[in-house]
PDB file of N, CA and C in Angstrom:
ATOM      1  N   UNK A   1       0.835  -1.188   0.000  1.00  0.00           N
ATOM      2  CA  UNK A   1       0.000   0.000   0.000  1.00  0.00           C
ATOM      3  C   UNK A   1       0.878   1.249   0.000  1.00  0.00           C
ATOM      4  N   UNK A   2       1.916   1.021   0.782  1.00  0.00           N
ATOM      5  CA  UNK A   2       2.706   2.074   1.046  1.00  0.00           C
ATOM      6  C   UNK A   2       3.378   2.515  -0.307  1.00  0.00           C
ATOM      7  N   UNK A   3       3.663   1.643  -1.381  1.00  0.00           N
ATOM      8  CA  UNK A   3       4.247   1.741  -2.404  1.00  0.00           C
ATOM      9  C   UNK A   3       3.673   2.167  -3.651  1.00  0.00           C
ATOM     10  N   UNK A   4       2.581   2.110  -3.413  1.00  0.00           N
ATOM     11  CA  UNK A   4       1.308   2.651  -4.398  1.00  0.00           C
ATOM     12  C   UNK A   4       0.912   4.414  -4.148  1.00  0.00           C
ATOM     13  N   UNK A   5       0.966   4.046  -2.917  1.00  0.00           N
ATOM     14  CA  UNK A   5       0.880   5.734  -2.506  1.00  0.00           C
ATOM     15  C   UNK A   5       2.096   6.834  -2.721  1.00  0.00           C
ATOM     16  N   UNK A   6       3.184   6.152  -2.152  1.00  0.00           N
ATOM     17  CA  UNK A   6       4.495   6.849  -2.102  1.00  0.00           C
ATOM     18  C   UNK A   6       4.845   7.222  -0.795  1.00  0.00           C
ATOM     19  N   UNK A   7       5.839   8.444  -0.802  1.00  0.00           N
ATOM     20  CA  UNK A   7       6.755   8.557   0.439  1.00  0.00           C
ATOM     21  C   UNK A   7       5.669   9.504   1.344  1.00  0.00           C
ATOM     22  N   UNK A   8       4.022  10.155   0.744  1.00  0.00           N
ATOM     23  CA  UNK A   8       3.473  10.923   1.549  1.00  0.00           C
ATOM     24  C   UNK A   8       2.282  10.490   2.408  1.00  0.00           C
ATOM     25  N   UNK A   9       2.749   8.846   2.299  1.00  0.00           N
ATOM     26  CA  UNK A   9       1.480   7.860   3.533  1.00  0.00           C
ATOM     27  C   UNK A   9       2.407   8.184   4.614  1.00  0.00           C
ATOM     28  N   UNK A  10       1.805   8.438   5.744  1.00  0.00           N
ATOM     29  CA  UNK A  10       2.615   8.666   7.019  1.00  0.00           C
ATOM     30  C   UNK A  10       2.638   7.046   7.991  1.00  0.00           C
ATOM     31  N   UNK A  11       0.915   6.952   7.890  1.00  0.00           N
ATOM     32  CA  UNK A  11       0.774   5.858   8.635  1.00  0.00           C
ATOM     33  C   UNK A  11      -0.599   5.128   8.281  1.00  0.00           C
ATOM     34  N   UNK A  12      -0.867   3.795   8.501  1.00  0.00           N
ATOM     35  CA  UNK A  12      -2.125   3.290   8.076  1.00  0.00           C
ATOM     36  C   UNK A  12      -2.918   2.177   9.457  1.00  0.00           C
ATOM     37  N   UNK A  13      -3.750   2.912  10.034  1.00  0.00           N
ATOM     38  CA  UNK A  13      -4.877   2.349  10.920  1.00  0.00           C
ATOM     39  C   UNK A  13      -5.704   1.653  10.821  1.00  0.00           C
ATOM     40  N   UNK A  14      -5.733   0.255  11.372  1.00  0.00           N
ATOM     41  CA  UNK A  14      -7.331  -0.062  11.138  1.00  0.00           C
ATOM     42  C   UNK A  14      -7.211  -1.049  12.656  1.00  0.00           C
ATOM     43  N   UNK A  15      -8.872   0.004  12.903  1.00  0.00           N
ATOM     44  CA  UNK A  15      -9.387  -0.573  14.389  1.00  0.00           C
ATOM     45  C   UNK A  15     -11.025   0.120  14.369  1.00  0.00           C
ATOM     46  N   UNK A  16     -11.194  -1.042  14.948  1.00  0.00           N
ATOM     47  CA  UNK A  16     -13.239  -0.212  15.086  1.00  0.00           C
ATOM     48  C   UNK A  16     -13.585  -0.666  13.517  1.00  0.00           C
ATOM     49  N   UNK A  17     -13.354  -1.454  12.807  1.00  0.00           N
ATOM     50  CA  UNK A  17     -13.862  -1.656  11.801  1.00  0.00           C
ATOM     51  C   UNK A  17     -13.650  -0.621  10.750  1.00  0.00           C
ATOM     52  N   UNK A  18     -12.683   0.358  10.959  1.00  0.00           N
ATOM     53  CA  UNK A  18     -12.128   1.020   9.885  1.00  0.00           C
ATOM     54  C   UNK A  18     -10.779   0.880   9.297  1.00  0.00           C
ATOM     55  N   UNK A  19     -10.633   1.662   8.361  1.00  0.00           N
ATOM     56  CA  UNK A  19      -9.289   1.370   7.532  1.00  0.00           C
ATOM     57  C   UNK A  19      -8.661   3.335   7.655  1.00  0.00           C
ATOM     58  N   UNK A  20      -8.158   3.575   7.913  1.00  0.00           N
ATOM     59  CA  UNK A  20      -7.300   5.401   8.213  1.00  0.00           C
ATOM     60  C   UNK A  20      -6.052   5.327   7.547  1.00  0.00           C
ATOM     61  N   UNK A  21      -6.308   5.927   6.362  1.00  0.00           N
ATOM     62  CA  UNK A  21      -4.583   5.974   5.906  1.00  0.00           C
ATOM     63  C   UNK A  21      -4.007   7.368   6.180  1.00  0.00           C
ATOM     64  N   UNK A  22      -3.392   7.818   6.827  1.00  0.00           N
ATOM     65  CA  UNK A  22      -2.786   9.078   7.418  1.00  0.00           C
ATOM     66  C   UNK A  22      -1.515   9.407   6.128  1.00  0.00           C
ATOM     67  N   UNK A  23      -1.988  10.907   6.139  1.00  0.00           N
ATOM     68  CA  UNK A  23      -0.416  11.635   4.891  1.00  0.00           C
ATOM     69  C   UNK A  23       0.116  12.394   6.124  1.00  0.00           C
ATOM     70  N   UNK A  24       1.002  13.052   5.663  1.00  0.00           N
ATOM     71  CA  UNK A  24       1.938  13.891   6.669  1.00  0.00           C
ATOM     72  C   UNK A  24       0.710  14.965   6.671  1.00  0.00           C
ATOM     73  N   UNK A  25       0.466  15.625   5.887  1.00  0.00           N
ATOM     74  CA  UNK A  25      -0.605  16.873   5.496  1.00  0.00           C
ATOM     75  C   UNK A  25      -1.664  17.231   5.386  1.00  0.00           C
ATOM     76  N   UNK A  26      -2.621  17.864   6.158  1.00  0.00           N
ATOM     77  CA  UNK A  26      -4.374  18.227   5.104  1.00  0.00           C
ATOM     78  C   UNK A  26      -3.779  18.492   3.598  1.00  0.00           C
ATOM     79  N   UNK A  27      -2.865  19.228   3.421  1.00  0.00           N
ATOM     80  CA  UNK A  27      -3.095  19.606   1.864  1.00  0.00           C
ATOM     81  C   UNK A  27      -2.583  18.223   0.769  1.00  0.00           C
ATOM     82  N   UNK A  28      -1.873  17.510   1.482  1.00  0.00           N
ATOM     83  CA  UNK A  28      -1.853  16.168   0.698  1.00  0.00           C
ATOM     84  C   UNK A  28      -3.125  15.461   0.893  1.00  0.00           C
ATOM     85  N   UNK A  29      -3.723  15.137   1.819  1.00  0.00           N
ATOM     86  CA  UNK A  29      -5.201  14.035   1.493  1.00  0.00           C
ATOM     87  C   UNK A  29      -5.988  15.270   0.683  1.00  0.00           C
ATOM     88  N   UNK A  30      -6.256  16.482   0.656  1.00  0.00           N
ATOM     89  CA  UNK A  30      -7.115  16.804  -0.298  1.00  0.00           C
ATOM     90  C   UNK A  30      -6.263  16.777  -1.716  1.00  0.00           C
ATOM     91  N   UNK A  31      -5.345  16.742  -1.501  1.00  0.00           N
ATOM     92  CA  UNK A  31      -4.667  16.550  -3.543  1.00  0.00           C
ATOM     93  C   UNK A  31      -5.182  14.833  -3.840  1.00  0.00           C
ATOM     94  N   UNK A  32      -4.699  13.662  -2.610  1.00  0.00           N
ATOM     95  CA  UNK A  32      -5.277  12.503  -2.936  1.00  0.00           C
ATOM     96  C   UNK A  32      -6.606  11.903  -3.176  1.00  0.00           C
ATOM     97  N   UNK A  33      -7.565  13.041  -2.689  1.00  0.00           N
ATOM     98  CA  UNK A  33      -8.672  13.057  -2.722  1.00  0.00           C
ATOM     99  C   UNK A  33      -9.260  13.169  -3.521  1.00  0.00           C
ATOM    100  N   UNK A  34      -8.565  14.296  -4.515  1.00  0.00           N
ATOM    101  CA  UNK A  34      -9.122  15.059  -5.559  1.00  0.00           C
ATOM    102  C   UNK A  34      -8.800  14.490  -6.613  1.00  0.00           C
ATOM    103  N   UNK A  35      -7.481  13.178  -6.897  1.00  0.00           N
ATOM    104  CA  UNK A  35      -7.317  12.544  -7.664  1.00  0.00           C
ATOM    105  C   UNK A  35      -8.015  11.399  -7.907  1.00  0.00           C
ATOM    106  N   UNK A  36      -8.933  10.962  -6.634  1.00  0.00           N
ATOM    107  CA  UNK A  36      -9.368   9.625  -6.792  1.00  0.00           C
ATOM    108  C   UNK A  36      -9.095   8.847  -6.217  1.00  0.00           C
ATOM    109  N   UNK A  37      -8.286   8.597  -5.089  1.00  0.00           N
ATOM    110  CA  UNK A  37      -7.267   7.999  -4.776  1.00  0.00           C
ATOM    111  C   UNK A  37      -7.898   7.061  -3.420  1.00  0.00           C
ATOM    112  N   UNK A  38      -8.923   7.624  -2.707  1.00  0.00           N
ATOM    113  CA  UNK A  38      -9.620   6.593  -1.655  1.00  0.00           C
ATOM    114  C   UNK A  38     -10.098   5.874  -2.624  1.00  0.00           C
ATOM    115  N   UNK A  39     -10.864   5.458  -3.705  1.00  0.00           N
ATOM    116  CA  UNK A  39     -11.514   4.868  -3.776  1.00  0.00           C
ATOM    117  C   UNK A  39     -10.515   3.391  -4.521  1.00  0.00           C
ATOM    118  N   UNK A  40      -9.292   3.715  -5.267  1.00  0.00           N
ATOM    119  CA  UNK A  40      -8.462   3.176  -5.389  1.00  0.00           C
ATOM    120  C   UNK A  40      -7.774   2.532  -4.199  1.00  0.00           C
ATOM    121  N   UNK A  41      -6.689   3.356  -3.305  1.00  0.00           N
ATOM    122  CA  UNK A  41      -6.758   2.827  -2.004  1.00  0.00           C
ATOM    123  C   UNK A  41      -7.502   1.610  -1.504  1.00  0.00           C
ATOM    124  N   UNK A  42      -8.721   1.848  -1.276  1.00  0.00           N
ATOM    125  CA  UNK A  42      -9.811   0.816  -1.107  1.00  0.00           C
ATOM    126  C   UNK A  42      -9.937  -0.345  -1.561  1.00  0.00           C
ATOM    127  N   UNK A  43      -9.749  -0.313  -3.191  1.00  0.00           N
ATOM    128  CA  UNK A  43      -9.937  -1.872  -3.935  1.00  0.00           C
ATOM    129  C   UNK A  43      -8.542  -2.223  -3.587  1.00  0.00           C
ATOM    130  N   UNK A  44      -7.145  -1.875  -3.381  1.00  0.00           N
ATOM    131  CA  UNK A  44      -6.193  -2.317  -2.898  1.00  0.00           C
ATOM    132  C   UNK A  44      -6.183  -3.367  -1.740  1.00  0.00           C
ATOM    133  N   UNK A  45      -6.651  -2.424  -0.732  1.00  0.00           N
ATOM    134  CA  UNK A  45      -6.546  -2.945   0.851  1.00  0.00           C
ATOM    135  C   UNK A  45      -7.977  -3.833   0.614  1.00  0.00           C
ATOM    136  N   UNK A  46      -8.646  -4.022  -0.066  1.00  0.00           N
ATOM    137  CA  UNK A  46      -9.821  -5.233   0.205  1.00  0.00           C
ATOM    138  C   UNK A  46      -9.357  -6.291  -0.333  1.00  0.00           C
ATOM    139  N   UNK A  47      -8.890  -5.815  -1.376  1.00  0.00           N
ATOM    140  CA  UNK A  47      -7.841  -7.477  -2.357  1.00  0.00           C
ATOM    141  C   UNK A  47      -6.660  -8.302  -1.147  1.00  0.00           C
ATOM    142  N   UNK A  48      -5.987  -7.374  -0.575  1.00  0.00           N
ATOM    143  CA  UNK A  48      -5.295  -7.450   0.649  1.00  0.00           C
ATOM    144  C   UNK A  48      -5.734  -8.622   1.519  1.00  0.00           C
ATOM    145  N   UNK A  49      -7.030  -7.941   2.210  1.00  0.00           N
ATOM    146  CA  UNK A  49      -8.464  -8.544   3.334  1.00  0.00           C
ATOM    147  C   UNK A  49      -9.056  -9.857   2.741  1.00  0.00           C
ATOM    148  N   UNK A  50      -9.246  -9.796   1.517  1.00  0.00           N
ATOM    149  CA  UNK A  50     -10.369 -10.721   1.147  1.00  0.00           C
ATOM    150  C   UNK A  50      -9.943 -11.958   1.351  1.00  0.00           C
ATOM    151  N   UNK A  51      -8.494 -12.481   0.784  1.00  0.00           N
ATOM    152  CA  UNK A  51      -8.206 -13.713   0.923  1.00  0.00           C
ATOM    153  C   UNK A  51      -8.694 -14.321   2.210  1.00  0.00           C
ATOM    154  N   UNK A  52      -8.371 -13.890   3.402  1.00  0.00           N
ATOM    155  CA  UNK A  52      -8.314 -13.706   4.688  1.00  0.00           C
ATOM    156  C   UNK A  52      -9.899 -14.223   5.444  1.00  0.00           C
ATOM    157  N   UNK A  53     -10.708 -13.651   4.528  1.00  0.00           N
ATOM    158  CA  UNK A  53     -12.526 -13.424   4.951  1.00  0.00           C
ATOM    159  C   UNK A  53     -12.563 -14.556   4.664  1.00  0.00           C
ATOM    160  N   UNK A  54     -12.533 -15.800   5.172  1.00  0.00           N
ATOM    161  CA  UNK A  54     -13.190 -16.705   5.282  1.00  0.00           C
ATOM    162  C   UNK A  54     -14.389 -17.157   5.272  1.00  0.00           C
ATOM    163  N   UNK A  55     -14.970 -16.234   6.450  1.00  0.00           N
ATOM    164  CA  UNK A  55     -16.599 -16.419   6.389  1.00  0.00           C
ATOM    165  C   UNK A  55     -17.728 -15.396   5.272  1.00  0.00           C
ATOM    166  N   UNK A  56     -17.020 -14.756   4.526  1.00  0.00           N
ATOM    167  CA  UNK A  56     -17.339 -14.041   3.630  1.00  0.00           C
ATOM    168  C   UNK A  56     -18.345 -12.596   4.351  1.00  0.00           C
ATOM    169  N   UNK A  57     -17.323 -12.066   5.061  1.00  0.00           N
ATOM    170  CA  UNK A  57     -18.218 -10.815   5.959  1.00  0.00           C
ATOM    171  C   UNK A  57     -17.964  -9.592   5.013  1.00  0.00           C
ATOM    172  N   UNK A  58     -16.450  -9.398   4.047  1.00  0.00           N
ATOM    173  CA  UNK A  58     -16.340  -8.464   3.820  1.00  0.00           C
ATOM    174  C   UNK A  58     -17.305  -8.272   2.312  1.00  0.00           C
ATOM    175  N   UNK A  59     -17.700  -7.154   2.128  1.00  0.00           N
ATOM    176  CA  UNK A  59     -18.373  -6.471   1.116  1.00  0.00           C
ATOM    177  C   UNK A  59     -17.788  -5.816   0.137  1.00  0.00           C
ATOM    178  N   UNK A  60     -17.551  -5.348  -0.879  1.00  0.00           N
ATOM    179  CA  UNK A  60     -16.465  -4.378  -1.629  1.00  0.00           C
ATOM    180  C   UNK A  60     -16.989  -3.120  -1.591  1.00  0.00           C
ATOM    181  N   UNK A  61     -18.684  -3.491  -1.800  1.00  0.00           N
ATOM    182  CA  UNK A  61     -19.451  -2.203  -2.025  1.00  0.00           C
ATOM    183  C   UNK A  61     -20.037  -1.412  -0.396  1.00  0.00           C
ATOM    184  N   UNK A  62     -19.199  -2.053   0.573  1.00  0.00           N
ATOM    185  CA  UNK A  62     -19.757  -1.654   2.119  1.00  0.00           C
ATOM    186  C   UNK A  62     -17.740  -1.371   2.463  1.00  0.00           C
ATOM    187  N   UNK A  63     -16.826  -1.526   1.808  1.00  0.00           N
ATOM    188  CA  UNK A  63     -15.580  -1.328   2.253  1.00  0.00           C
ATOM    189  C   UNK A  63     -15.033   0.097   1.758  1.00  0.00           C
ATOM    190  N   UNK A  64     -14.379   1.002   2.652  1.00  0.00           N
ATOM    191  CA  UNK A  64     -14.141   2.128   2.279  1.00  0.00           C
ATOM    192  C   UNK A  64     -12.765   2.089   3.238  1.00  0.00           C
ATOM    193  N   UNK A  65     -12.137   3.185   2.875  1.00  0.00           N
ATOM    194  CA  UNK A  65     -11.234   3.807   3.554  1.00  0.00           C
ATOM    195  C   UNK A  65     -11.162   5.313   3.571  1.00  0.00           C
ATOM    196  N   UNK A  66     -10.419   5.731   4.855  1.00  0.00           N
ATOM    197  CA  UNK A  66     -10.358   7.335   4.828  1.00  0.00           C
ATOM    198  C   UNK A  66      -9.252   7.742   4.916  1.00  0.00           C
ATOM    199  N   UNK A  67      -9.520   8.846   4.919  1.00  0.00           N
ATOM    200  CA  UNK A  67      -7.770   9.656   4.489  1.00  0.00           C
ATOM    201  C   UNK A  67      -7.858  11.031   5.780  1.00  0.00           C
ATOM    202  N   UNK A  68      -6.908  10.514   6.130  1.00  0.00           N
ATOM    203  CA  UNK A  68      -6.621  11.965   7.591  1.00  0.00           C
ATOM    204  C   UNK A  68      -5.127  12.752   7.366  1.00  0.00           C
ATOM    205  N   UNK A  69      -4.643  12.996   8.146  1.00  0.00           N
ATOM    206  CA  UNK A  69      -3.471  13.700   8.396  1.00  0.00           C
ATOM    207  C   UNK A  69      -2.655  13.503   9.543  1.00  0.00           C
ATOM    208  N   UNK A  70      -1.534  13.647   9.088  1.00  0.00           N
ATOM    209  CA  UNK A  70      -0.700  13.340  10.921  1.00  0.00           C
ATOM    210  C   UNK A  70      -0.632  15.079  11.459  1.00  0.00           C
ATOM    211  N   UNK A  71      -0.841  15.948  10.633  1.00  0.00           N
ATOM    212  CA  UNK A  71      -0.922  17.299  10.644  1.00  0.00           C
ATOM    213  C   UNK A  71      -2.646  17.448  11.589  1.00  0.00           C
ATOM    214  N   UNK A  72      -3.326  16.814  11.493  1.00  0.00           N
ATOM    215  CA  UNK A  72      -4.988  16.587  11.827  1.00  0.00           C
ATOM    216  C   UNK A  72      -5.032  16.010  13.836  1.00  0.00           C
ATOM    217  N   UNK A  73      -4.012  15.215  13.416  1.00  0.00           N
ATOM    218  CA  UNK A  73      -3.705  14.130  14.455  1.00  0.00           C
ATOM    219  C   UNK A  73      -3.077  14.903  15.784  1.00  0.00           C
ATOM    220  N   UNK A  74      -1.531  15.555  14.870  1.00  0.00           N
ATOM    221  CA  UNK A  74      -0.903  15.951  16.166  1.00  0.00           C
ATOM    222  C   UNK A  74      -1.885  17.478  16.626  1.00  0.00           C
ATOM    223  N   UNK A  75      -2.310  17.751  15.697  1.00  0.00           N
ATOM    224  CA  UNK A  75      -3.154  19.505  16.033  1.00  0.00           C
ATOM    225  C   UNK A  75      -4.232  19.418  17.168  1.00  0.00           C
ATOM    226  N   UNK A  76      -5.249  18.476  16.824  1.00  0.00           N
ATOM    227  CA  UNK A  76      -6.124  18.382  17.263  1.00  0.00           C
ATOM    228  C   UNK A  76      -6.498  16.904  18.105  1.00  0.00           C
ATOM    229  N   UNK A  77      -5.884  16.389  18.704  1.00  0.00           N
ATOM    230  CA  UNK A  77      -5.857  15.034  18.912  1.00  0.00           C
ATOM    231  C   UNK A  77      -4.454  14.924  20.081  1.00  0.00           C
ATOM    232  N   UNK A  78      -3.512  15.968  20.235  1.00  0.00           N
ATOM    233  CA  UNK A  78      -2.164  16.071  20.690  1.00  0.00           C
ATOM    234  C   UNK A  78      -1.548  14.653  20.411  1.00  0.00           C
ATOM    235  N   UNK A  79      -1.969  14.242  19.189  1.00  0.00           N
ATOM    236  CA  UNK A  79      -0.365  12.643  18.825  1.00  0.00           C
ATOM    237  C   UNK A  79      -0.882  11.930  19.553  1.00  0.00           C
ATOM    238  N   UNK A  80      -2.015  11.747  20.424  1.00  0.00           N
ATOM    239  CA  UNK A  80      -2.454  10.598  21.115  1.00  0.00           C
ATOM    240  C   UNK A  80      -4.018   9.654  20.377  1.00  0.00           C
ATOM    241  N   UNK A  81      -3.274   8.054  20.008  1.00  0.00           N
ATOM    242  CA  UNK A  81      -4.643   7.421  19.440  1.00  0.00           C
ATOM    243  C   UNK A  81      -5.816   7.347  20.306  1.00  0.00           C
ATOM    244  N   UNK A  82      -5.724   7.589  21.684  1.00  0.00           N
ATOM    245  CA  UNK A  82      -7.105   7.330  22.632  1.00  0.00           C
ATOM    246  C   UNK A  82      -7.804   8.206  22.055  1.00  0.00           C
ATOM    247  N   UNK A  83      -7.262   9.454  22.351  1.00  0.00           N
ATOM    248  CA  UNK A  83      -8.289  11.266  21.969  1.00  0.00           C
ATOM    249  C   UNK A  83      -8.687  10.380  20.565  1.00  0.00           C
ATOM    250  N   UNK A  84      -7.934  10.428  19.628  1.00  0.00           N
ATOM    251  CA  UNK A  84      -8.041  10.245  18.108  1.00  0.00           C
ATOM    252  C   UNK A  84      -9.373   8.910  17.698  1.00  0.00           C
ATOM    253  N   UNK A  85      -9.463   7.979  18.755  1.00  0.00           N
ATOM    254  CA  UNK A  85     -11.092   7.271  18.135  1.00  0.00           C
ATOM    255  C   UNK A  85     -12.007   7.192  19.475  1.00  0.00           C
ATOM    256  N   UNK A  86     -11.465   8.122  20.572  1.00  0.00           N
ATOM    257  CA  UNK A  86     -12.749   8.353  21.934  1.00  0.00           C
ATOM    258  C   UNK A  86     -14.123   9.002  20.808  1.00  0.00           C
TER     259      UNK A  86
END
């Protein structure tokens, strides 16, 4: 995933039934945004998952991912994951 994106994925989350791919920047997830790039992202990391789904829970058309910032994170969140999914 990391290699598809490039050097401006910071970090990638998944807990609570989500998928969070973090850039260093707000102004990078809105350029990735604006290219298309969650929804790509997405069919990536489900091709990833699917083998895995055994019991066939995952959906393609119910699987998403989001795009944050570590700029989002440390601002408003002070760098801590508790604040970040309380």
């Amino acid at each position: 995933m990391k290699k598809s994106i490039g050097p401006e994925l910071w970090n990638i989350q998944h807990a609570f039934g989500q998928v969070v791919l973090f850039f260093y920047t707000d102004k990078q997830v809105k350029k990735h945004k604006a290219a298309g790039k969650e929804k790509i992202c997405a069919d990536l990391y489900f091709d990833v998952l699917k083998p895995y789904d055994e019991f066939g829970y995952l959906k393609r058309n119910k699987f998403r991912v989001r795009f944050d910032s570590k700029e989002n994170f440390d601002n408003n969140y002070q760098g801590n994951w508790y604040y970040y999914y309380k």
